[in-house]
C-alpha atoms as a PDB file:
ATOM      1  CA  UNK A   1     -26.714   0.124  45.429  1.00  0.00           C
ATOM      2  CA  UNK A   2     -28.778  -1.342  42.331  1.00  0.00           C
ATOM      3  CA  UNK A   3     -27.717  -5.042  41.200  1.00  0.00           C
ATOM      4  CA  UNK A   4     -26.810  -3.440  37.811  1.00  0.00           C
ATOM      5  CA  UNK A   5     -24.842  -1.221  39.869  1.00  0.00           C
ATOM      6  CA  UNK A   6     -22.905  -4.137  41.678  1.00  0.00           C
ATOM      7  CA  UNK A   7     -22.654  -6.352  38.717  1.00  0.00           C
ATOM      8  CA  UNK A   8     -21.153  -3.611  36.203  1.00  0.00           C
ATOM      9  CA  UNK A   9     -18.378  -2.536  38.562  1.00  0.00           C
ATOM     10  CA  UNK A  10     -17.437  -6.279  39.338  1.00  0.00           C
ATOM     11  CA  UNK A  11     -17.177  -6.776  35.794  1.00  0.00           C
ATOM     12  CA  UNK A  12     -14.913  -3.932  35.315  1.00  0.00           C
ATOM     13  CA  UNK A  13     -12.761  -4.862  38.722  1.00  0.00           C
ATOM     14  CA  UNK A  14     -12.146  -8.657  36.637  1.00  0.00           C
ATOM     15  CA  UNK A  15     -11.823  -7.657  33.432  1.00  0.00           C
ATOM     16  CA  UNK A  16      -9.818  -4.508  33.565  1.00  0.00           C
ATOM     17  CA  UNK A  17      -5.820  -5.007  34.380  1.00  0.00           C
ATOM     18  CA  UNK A  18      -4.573  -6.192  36.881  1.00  0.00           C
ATOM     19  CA  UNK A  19      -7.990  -8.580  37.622  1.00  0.00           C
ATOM     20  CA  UNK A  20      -7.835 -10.252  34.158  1.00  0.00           C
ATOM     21  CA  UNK A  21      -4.542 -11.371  34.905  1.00  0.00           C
ATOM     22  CA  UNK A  22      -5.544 -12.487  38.029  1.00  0.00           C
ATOM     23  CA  UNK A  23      -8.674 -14.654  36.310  1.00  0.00           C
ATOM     24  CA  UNK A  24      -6.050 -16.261  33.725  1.00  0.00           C
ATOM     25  CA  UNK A  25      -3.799 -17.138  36.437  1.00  0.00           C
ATOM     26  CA  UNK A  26      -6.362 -19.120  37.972  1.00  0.00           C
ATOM     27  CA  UNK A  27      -7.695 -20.587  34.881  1.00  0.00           C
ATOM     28  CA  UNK A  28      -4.469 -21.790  34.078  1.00  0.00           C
ATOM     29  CA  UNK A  29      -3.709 -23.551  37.108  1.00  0.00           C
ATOM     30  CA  UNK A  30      -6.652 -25.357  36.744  1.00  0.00           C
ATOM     31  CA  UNK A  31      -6.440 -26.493  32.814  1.00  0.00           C
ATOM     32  CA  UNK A  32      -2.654 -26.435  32.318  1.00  0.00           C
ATOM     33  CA  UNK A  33      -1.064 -30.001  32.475  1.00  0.00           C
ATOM     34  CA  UNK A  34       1.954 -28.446  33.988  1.00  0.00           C
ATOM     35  CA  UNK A  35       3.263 -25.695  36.455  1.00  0.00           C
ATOM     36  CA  UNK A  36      -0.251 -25.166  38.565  1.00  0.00           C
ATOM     37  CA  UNK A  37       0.863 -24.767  41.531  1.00  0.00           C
ATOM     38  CA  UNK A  38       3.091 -22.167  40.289  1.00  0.00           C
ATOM     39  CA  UNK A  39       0.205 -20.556  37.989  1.00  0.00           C
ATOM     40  CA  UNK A  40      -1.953 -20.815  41.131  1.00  0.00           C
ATOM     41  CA  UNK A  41       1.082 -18.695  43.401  1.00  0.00           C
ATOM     42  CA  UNK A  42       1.348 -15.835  40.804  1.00  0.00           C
ATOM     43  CA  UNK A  43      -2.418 -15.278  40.900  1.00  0.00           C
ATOM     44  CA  UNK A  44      -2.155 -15.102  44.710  1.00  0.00           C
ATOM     45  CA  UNK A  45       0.341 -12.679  44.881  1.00  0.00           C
ATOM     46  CA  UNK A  46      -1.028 -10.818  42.075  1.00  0.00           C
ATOM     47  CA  UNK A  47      -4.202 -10.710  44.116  1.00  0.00           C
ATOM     48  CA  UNK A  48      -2.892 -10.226  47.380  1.00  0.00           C
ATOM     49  CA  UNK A  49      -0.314  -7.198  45.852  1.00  0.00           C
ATOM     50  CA  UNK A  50      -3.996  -5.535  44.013  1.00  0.00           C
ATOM     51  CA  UNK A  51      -5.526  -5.007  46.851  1.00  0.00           C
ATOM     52  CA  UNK A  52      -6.003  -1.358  49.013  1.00  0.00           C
ATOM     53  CA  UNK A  53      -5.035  -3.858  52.419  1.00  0.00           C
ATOM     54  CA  UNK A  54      -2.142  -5.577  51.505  1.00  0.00           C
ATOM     55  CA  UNK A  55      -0.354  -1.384  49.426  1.00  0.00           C
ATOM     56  CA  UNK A  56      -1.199   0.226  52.750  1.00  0.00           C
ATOM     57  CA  UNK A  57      -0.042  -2.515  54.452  1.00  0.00           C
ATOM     58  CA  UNK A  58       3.033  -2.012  53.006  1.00  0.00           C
ATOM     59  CA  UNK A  59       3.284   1.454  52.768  1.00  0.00           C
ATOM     60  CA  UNK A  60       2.710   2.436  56.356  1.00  0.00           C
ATOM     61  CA  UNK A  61       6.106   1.613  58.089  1.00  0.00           C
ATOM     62  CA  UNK A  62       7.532   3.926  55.341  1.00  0.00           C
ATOM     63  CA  UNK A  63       4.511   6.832  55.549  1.00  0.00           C
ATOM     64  CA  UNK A  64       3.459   6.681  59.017  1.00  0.00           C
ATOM     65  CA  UNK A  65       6.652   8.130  60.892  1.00  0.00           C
ATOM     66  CA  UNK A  66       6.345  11.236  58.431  1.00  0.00           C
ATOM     67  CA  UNK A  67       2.591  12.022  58.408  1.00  0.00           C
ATOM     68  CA  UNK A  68       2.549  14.718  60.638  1.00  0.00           C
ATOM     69  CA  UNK A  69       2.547  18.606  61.099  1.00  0.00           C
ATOM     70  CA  UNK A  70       6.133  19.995  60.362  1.00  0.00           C
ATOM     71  CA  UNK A  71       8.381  20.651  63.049  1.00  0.00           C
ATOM     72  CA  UNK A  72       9.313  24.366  63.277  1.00  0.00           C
ATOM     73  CA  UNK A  73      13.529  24.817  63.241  1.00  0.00           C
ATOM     74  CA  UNK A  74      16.529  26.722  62.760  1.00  0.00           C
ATOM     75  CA  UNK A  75      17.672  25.182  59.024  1.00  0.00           C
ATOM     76  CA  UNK A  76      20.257  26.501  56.771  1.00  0.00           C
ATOM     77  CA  UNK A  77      17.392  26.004  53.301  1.00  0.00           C
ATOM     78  CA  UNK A  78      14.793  23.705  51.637  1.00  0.00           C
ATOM     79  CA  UNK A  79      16.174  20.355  49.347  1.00  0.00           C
ATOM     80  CA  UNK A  80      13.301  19.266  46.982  1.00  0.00           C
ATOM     81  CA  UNK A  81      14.098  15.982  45.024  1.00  0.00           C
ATOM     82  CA  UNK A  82      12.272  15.065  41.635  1.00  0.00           C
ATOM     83  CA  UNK A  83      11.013  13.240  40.414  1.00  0.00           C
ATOM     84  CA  UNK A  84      10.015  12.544  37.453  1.00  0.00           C
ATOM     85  CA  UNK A  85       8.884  14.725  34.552  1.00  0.00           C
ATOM     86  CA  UNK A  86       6.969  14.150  30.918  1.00  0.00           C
ATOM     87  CA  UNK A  87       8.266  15.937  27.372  1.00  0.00           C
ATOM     88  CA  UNK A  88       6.334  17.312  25.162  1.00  0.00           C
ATOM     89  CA  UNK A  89       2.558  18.053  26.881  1.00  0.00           C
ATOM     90  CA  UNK A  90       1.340  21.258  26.769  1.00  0.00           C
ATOM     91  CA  UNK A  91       1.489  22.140  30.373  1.00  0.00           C
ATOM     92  CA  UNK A  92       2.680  20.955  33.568  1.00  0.00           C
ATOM     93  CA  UNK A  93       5.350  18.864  32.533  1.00  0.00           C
ATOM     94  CA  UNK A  94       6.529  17.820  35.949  1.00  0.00           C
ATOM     95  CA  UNK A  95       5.178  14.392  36.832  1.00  0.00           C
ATOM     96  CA  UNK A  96       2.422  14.225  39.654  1.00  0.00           C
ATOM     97  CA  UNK A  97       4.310  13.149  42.823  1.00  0.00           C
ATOM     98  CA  UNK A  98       6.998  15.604  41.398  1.00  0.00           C
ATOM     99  CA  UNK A  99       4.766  18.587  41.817  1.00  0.00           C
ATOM    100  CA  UNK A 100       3.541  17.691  45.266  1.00  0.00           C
ATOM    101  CA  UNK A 101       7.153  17.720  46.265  1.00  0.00           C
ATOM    102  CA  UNK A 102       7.722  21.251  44.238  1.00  0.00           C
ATOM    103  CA  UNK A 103       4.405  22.684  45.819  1.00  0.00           C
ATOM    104  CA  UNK A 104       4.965  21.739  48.993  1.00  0.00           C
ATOM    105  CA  UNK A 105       8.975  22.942  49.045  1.00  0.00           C
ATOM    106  CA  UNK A 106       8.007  26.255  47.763  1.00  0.00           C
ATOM    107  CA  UNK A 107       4.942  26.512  50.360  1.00  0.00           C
ATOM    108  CA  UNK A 108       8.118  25.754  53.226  1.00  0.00           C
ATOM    109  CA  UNK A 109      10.593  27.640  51.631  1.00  0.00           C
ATOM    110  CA  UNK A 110       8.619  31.012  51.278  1.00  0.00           C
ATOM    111  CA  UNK A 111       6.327  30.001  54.895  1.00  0.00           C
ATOM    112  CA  UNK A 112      10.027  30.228  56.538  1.00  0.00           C
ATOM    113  CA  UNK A 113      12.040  32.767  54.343  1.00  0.00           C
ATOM    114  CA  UNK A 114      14.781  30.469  53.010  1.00  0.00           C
ATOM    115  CA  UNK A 115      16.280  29.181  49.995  1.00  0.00           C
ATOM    116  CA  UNK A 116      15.041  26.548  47.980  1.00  0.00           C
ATOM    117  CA  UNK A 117      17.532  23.885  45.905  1.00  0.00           C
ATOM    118  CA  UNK A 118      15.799  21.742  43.296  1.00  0.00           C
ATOM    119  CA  UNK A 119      17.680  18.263  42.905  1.00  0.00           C
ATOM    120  CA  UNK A 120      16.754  16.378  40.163  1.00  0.00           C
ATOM    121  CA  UNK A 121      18.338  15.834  36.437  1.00  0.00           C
ATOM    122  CA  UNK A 122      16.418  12.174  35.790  1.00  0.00           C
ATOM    123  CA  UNK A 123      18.172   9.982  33.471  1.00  0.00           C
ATOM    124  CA  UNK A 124      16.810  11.460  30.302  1.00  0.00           C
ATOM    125  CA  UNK A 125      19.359  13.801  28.676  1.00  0.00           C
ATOM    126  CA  UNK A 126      16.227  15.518  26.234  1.00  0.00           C
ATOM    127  CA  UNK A 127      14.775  16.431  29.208  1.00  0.00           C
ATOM    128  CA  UNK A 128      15.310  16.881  32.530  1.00  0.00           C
ATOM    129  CA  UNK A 129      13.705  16.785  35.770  1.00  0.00           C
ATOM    130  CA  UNK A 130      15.120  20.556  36.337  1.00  0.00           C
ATOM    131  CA  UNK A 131      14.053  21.966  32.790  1.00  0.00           C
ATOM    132  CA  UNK A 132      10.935  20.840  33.925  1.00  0.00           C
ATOM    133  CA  UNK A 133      10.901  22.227  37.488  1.00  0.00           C
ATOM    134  CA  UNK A 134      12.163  25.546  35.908  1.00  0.00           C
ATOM    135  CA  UNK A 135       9.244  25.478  32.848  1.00  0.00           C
ATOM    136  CA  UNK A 136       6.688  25.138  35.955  1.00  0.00           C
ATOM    137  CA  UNK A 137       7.968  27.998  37.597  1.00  0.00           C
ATOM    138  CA  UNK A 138       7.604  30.033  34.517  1.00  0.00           C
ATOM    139  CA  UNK A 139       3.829  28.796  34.455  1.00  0.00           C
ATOM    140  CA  UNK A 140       3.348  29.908  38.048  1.00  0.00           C
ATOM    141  CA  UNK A 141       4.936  32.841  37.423  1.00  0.00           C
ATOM    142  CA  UNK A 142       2.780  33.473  34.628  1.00  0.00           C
ATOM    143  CA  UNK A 143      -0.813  32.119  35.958  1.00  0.00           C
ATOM    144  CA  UNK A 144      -0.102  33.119  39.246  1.00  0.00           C
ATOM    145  CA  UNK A 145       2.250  35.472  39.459  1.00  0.00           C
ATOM    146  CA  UNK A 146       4.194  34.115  41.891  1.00  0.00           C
ATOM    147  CA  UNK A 147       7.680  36.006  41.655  1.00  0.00           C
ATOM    148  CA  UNK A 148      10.777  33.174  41.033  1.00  0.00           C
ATOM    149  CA  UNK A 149      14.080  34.772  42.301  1.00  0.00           C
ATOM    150  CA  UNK A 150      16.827  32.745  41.424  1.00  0.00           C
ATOM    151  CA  UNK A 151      19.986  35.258  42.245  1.00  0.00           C
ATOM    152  CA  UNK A 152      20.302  35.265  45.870  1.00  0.00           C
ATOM    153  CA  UNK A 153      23.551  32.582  47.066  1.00  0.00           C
ATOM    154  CA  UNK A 154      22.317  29.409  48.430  1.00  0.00           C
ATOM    155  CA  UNK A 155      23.871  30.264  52.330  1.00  0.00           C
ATOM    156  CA  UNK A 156      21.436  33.344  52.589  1.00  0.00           C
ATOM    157  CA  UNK A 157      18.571  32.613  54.600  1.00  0.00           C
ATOM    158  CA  UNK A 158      16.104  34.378  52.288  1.00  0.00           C
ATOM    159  CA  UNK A 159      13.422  32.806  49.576  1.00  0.00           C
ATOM    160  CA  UNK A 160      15.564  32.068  46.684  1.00  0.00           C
ATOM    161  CA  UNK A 161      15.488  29.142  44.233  1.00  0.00           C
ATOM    162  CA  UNK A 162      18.780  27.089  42.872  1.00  0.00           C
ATOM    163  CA  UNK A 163      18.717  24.190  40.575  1.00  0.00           C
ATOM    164  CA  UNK A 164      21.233  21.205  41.142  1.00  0.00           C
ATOM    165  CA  UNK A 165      20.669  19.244  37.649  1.00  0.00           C
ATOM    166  CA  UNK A 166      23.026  16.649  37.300  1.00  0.00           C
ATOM    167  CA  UNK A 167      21.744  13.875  39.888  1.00  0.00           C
ATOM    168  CA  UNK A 168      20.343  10.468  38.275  1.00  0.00           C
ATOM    169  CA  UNK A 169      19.275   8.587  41.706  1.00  0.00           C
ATOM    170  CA  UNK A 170      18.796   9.601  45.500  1.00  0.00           C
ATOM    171  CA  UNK A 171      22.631   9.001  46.088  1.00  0.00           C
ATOM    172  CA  UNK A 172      23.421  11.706  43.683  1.00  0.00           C
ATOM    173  CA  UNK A 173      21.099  14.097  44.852  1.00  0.00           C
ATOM    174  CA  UNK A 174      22.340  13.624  48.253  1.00  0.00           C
ATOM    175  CA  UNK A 175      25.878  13.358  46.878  1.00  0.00           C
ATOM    176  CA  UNK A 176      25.796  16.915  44.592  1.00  0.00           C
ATOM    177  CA  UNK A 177      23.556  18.800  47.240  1.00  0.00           C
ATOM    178  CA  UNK A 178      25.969  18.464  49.616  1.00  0.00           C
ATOM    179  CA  UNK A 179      28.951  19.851  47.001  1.00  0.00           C
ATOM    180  CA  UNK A 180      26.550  23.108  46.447  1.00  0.00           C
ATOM    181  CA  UNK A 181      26.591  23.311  49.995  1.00  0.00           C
ATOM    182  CA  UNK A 182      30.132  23.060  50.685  1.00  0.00           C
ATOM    183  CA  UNK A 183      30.528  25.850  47.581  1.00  0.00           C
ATOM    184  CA  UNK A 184      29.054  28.548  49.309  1.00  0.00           C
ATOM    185  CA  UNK A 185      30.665  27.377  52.907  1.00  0.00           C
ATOM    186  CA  UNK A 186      27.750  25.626  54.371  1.00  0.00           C
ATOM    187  CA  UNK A 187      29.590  21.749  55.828  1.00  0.00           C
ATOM    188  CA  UNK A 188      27.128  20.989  57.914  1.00  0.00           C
ATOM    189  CA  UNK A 189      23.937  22.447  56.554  1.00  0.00           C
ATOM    190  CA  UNK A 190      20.166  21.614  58.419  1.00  0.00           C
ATOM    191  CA  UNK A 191      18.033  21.473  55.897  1.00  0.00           C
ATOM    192  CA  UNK A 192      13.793  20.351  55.361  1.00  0.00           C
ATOM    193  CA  UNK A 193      14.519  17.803  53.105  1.00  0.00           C
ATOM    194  CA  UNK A 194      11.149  17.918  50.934  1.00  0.00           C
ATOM    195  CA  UNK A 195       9.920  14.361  49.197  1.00  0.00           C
ATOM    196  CA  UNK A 196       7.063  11.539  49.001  1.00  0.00           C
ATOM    197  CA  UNK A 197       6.545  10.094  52.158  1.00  0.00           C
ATOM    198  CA  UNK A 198       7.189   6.459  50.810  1.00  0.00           C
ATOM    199  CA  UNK A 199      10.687   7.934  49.719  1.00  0.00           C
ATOM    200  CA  UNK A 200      11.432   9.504  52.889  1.00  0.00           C
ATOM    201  CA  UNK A 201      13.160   7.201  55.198  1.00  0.00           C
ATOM    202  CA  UNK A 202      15.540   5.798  52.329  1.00  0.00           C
ATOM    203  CA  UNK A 203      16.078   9.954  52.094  1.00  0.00           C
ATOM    204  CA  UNK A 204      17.230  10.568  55.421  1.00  0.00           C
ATOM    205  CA  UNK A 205      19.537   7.764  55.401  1.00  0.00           C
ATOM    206  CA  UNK A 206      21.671   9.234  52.411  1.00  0.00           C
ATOM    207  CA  UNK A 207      21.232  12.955  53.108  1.00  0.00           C
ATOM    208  CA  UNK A 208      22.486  12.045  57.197  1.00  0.00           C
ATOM    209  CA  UNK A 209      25.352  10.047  55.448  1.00  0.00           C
ATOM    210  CA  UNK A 210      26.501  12.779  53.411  1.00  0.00           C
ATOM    211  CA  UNK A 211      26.803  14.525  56.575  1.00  0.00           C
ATOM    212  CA  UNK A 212      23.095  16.267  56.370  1.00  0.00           C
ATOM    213  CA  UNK A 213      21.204  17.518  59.857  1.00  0.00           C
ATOM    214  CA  UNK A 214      17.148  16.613  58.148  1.00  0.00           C
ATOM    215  CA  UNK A 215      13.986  17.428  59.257  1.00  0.00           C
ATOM    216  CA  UNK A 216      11.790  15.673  57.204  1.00  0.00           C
ATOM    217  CA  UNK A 217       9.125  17.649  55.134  1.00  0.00           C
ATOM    218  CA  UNK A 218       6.667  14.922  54.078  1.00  0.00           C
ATOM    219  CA  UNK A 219       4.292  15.414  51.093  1.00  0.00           C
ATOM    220  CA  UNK A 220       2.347  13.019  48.168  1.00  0.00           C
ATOM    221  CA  UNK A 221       1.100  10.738  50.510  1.00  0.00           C
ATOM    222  CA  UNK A 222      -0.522   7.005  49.017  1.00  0.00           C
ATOM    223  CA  UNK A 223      -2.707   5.560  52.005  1.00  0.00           C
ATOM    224  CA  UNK A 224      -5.494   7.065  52.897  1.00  0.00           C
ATOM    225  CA  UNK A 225      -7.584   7.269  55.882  1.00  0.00           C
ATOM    226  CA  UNK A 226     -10.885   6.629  54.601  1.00  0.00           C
ATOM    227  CA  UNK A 227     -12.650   3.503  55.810  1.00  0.00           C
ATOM    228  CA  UNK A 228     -11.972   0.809  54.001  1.00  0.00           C
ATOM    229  CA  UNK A 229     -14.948  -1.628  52.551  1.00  0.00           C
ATOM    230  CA  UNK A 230     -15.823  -4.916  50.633  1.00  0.00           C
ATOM    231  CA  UNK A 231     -14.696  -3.219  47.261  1.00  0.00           C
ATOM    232  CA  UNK A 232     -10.961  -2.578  48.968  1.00  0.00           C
ATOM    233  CA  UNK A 233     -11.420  -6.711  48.319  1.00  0.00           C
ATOM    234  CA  UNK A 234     -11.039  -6.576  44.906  1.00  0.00           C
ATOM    235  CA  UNK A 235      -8.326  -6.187  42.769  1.00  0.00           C
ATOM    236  CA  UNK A 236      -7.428  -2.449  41.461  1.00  0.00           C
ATOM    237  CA  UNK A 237      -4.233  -1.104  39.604  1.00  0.00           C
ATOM    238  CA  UNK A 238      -3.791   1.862  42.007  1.00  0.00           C
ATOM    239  CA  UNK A 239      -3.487  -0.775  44.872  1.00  0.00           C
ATOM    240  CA  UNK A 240      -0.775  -2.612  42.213  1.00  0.00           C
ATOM    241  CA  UNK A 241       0.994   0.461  41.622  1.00  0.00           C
ATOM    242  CA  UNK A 242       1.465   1.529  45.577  1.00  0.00           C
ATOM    243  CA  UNK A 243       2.685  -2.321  46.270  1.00  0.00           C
ATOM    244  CA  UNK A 244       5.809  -2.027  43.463  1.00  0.00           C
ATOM    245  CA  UNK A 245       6.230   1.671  45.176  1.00  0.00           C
ATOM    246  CA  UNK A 246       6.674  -0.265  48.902  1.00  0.00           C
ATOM    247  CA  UNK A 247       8.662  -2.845  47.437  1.00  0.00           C
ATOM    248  CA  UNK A 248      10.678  -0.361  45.480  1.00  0.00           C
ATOM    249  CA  UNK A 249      11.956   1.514  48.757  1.00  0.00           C
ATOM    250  CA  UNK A 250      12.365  -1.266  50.559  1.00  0.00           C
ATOM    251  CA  UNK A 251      14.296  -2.674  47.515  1.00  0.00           C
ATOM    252  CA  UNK A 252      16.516   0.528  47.804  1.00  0.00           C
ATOM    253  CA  UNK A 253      17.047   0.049  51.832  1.00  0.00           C
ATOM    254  CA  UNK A 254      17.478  -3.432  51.112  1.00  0.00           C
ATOM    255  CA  UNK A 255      20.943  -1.988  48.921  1.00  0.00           C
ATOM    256  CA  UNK A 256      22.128   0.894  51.332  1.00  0.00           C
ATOM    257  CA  UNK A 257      22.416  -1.943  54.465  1.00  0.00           C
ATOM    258  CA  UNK A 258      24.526  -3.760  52.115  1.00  0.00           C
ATOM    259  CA  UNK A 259      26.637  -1.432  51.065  1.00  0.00           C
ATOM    260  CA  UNK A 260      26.582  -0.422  55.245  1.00  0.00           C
ATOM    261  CA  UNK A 261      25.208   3.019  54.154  1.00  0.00           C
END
């Protein structure tokens, strides 16, 4: 690498978010008359909560048990949850670990012959997670003429597709899968419960408590298993954003042990 190389791309690691906020932290422990050792923490943590060690040091005990090939099973149909979507661009309005989840269900569902429910309706009402699952079917109907059959009943074990668009959280999509389930007389269903591996394990724990036999179907995976080097180091917002992911699910585990879930 050329020193202009080397010196541009530490420049842009420090002055570029999250390491600028990192550099004023510091600053201001040193030149504030007050509160440095607390300026000083919040640029550690900041630091520490940057960088590509400390995310997939996080992330693993929720990834890890669900990076593997799927296990092959009598199931009942495929749950995908959302999650997340985006109004008003011009195409592919589902957000990016959203369509990893919807790729990945469909790739199961039609792999295995059975039918696919969507669970999402977000928490915006001028939008939701399912009119944006069911405009990305239309696209990949259109671009790829992939055939969408939605009238098959959810408790025939043949490709179909069903939208459940009500659920704002996890709990609810747990909580209203199950009630399409019990609709068409499935009590007990065994389903490939489709979702981000980070999201998995808090997943399993409400699906199996509203009475749910899963096999996880892990997709959108954050660490990855290139070899890490000296610029893993340094301070990136990627790194930021897969620490408040960890922290988020095991914010959300965290809540179900309390409320002995």
């Amino acid at each position: 690498m050329s020193t202009i190389y080397i010196l541009s791309k530490l420049f842009a690691y420090l002055v570029l978010p999250p390491g600028i906020f990192i550099v004023l932290f510091v600053l201001a422990s040193f030149y504030a008359k007050r509160f440095r050792i607390f300026f000083f923490a919040n640029a550690v943590i900041f630091y520490l909560l940057s960088t590509t060690y400390v995310s997939d040091w996080l992330l693993a005990p929720l990834e890890s048990p669900f990076n593997k090939t799927l296990e092959k099973q009598p199931v009942d149909a495929v749950i995908v949850l959302g999650g997340g979507n985006t109004l008003g661009v011009a195409n592919l309005p589902l957000s990016t670990d959203a369509y990893k989840r919807v790729m990945w269900g469909l790739m199961v569902a039609k792999s295995n012959n059975l039918p696919l429910l969507f669970s999402g309706g977000g928490t915006s009402k001028e939008y939701l997670e399912s009119d944006a699952f069911l405009d990305s079917l239309k696209e990949l109907k259109l671009y790829l003429e992939i055939p969408t059959p939605t009238s098959k009943s959810l408790n025939i074990k043949e490709f179909s597709l069903h939208v459940e668009d009500k659920s704002m959280d996890t709990y609810e999509n747990a909580k209203l899968s199950k009630l399409a389930f019990e609709k068409v007389g499935l009590n007990e269903p065994t389903i490939y419960l489709v979702t981000s591996a980070y999201h998995m394990m808090r997943s399993i724990r409400l699906y199996e408590y509203f009475g749910f036999k899963v096999i996880p179907a892990a997709t959108n995976f954050k660490i990855s298993a290139k070899t890490k080097d000296e610029w893993d180091y340094l301070p990136n917002s990627h790194a930021l954003y897969n620490s408040y992911v960890a922290l988020h699910e095991y914010a959300g585990l965290l809540s179900l042990k309390l409320r002995k879930i």
